[in-house]
Protein backbone atom coordinates (compact mmCIF):
# COMPACT_ATOMS: atom_id res chain seq x y z
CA UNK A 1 101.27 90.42 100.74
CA UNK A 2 104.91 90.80 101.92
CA UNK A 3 106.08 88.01 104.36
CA UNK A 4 108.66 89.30 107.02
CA UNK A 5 110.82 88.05 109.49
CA UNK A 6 111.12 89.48 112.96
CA UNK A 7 113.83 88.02 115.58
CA UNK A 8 113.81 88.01 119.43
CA UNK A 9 116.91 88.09 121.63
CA UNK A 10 116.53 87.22 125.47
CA UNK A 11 117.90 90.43 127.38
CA UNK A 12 120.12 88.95 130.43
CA UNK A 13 119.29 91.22 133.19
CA UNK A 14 122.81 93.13 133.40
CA UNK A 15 122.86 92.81 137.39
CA UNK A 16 123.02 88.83 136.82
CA UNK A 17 126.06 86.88 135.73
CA UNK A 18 125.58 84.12 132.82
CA UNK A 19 125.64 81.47 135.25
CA UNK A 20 122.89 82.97 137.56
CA UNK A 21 120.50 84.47 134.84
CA UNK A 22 119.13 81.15 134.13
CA UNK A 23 117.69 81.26 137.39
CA UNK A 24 116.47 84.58 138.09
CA UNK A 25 115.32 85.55 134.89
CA UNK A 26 111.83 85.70 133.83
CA UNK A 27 109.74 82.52 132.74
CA UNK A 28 109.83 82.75 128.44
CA UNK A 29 106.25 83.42 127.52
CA UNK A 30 103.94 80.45 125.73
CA UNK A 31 104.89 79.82 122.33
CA UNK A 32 100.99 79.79 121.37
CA UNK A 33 100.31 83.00 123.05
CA UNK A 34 103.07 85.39 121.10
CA UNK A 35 100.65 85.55 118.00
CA UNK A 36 97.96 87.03 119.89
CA UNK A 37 100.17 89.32 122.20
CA UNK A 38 101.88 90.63 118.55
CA UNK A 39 98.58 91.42 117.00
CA UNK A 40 97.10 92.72 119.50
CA UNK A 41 99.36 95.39 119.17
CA UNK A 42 98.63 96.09 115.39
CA UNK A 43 97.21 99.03 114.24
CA UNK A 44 94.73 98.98 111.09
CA UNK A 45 97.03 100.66 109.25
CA UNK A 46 99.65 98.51 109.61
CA UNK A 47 97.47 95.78 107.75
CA UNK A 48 98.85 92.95 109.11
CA UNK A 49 97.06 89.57 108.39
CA UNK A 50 98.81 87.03 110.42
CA UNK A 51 101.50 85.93 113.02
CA UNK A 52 103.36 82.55 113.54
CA UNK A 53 106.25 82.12 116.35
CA UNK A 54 109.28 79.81 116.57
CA UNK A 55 111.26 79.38 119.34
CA UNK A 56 115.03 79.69 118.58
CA UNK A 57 116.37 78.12 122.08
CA UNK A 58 115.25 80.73 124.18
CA UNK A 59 114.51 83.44 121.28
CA UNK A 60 111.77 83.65 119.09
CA UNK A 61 111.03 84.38 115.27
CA UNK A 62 107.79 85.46 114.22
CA UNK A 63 106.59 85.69 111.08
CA UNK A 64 104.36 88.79 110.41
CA UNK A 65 102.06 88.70 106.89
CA UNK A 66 101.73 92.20 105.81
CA UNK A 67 99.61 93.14 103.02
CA UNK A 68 101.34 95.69 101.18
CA UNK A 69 102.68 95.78 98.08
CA UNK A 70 105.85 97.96 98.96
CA UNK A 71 108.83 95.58 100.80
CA UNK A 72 109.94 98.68 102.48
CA UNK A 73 106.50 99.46 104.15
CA UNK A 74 105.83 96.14 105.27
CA UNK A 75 109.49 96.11 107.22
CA UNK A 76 108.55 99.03 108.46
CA UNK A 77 105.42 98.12 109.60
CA UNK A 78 106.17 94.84 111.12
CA UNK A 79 109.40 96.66 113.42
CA UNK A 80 106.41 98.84 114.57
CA UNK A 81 104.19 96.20 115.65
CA UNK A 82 106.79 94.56 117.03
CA UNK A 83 108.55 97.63 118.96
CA UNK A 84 104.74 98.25 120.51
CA UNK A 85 104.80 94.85 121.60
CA UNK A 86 107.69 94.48 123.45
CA UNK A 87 107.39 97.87 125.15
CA UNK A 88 103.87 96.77 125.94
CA UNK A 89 103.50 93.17 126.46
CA UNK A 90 105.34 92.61 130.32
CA UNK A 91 105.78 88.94 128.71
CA UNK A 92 107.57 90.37 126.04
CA UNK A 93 109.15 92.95 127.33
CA UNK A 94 112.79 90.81 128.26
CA UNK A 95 112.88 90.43 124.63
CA UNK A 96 114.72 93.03 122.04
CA UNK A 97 114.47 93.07 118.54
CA UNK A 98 117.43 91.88 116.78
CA UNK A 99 116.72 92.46 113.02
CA UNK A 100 113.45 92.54 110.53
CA UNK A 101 113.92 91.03 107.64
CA UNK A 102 111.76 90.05 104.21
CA UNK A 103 111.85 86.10 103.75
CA UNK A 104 114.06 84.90 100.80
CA UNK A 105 111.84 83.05 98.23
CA UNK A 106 114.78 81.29 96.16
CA UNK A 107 111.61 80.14 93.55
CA UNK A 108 111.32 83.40 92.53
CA UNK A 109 114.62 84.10 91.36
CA UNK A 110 115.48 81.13 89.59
């Protein structure tokens, strides 16, 4: 089981100055409801086994489980769910995906 990281950055609507985009731009979806819009994009292949969300001011970190026992396939994995559901998910879809990253476990190598 691999545990990675997944950021995502608000997209300001280009057309909108930093002053106005507060107002015009859309409402952030429901913390509680991003786990169910992520896997609900998930393939069976992609064996993913669970999602949390944080919100990060008005980005979010989610926190795919993966069960694979290659790093590199569970990254990969997780940037696919995650690409399918912001291009798929309207509530996601002012969001882009800043990085993908596996979660430091300091225990481990101490």
């Amino acid at each position: 089981m691999q545990m990675i990281h997944v950021f995502l950055t608000a997209r300001t609507p280009p057309c909108l100055s930093p002053p106005d985009a507060g107002r015009f731009a859309p409402a952030a979806p429901a913390l509680a409801d991003i786990p169910a819009m992520v896997t609900s994009c998930a393939r069976q292949d992609d064996a993913l086994q669970h999602v949390a969300a944080h919100r990060q001011d008005t980005d979010f970190a989610l926190t795919l489980f993966v069960s694979s026992d290659r790093l590199a396939d569970a990254e990969r994995a997780a940037m696919a769910i995650c690409r399918r559901a912001v291009a798929l998910c309207p509530a996601l879809g002012q969001y882009s995906i800043r990085s993908a990253e596996a979660g430091f476990v300091a225990a481990y190598y101490e």
